[in-house]
C-alpha atoms as a PDB file:
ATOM      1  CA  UNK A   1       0.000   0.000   0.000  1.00  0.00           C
ATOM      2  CA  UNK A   2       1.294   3.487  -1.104  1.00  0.00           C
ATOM      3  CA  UNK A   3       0.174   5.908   1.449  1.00  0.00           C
ATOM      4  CA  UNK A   4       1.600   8.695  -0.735  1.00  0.00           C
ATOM      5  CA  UNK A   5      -1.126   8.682  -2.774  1.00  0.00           C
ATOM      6  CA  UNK A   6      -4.461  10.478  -1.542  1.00  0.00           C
ATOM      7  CA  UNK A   7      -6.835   8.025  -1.800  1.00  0.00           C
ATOM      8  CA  UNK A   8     -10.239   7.342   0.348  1.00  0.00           C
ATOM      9  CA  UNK A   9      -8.685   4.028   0.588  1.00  0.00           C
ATOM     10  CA  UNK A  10      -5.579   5.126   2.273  1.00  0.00           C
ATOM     11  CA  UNK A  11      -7.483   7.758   4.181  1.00  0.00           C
ATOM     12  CA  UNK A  12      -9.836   5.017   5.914  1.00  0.00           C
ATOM     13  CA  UNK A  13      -6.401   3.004   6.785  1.00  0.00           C
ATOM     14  CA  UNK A  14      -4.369   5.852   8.276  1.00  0.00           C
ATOM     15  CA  UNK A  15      -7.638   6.907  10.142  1.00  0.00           C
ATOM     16  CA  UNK A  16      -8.125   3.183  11.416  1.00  0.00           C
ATOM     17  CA  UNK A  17      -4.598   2.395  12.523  1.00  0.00           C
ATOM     18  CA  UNK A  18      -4.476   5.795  14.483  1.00  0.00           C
ATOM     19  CA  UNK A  19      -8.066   5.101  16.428  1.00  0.00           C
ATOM     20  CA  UNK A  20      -6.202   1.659  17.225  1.00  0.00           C
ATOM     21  CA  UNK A  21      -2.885   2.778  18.040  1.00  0.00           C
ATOM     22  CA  UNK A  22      -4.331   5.848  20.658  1.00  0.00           C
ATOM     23  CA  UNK A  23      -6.923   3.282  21.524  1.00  0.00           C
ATOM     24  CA  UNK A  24      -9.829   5.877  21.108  1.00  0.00           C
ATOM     25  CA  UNK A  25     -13.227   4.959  22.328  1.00  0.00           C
ATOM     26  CA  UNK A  26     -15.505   7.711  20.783  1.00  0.00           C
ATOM     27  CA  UNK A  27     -14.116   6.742  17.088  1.00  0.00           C
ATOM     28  CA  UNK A  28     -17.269   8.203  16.028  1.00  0.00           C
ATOM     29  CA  UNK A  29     -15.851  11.431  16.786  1.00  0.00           C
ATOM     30  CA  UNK A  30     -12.932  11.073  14.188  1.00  0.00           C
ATOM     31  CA  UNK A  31     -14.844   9.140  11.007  1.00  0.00           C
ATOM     32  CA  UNK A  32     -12.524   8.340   8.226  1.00  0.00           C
ATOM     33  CA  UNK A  33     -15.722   9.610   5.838  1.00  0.00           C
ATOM     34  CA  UNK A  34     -15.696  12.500   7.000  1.00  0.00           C
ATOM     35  CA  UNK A  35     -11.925  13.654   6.428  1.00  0.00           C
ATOM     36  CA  UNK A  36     -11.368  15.951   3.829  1.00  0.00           C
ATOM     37  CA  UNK A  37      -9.007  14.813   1.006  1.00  0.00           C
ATOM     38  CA  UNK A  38      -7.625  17.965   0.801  1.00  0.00           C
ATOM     39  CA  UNK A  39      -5.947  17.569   4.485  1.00  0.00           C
ATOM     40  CA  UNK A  40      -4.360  14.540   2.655  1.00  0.00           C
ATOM     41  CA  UNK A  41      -0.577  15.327   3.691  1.00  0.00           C
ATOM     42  CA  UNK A  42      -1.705  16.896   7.067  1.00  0.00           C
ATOM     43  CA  UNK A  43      -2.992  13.288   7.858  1.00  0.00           C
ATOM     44  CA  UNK A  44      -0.293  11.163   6.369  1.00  0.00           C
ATOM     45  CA  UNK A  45       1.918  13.736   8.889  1.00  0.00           C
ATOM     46  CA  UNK A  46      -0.263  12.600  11.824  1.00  0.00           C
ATOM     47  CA  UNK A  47      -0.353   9.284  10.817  1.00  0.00           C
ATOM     48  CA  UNK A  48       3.828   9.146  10.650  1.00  0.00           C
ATOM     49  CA  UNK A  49       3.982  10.675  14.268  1.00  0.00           C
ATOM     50  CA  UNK A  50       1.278   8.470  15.681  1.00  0.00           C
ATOM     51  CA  UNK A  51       3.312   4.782  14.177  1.00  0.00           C
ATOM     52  CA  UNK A  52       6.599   6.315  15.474  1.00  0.00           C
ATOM     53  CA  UNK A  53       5.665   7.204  19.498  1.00  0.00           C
ATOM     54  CA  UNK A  54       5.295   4.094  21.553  1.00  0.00           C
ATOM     55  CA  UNK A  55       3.355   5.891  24.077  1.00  0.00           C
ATOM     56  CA  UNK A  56       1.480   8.946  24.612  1.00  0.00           C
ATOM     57  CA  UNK A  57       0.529  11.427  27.324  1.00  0.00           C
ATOM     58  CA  UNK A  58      -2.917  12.352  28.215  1.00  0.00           C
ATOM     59  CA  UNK A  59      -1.733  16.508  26.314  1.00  0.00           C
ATOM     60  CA  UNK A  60      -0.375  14.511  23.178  1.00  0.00           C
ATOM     61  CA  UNK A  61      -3.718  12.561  22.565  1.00  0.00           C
ATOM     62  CA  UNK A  62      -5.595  16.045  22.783  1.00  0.00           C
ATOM     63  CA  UNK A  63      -3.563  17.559  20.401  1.00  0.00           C
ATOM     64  CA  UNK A  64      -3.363  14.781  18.083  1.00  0.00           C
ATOM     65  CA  UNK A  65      -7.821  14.758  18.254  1.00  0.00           C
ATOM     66  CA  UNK A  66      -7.780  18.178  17.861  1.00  0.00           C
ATOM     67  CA  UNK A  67      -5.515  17.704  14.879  1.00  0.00           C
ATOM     68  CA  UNK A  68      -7.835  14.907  13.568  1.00  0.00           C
ATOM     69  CA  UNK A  69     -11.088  17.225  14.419  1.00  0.00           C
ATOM     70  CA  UNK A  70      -9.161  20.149  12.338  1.00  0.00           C
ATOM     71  CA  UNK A  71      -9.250  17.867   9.008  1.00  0.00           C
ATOM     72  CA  UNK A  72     -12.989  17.305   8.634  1.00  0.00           C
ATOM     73  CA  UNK A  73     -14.641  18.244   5.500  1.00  0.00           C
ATOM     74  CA  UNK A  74     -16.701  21.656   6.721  1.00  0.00           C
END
């Protein structure tokens, strides 16, 4: 799988393996529909920093939803 390429393919598996990796209960919050394509390389960014971290602090997981919120189609 090429995640350099924007597709809604590679958005959904991005989205998917960052709700698993920060273990995220209210995934409904953060829908892999409703990211815009646009915010492509802004989630393929997120996505790179979430695989890298082992762990996270409670500040890091806000700013990383509030990242995620910031990409939804308006």
């Amino acid at each position: 799988m090429d995640l350099s390429i924007n597709t809604r393919e590679n958005i959904e598996f991005m989205m998917n393996q960052i709700i698993s990796k920060l273990r995220m209960v209210n995934i409904g919050a953060i829908n892999p529909e409703s990211v815009n394509s646009e915010m492509y390389e802004d989630l393929h960014d997120i996505y790179k920093l979430v695989m890298k971290k082992g762990t996270f602090s409670p500040n890091e997981m806000q700013a990383i939803v509030e990242e995620l919120g910031r990409l939804r189609k308006s």
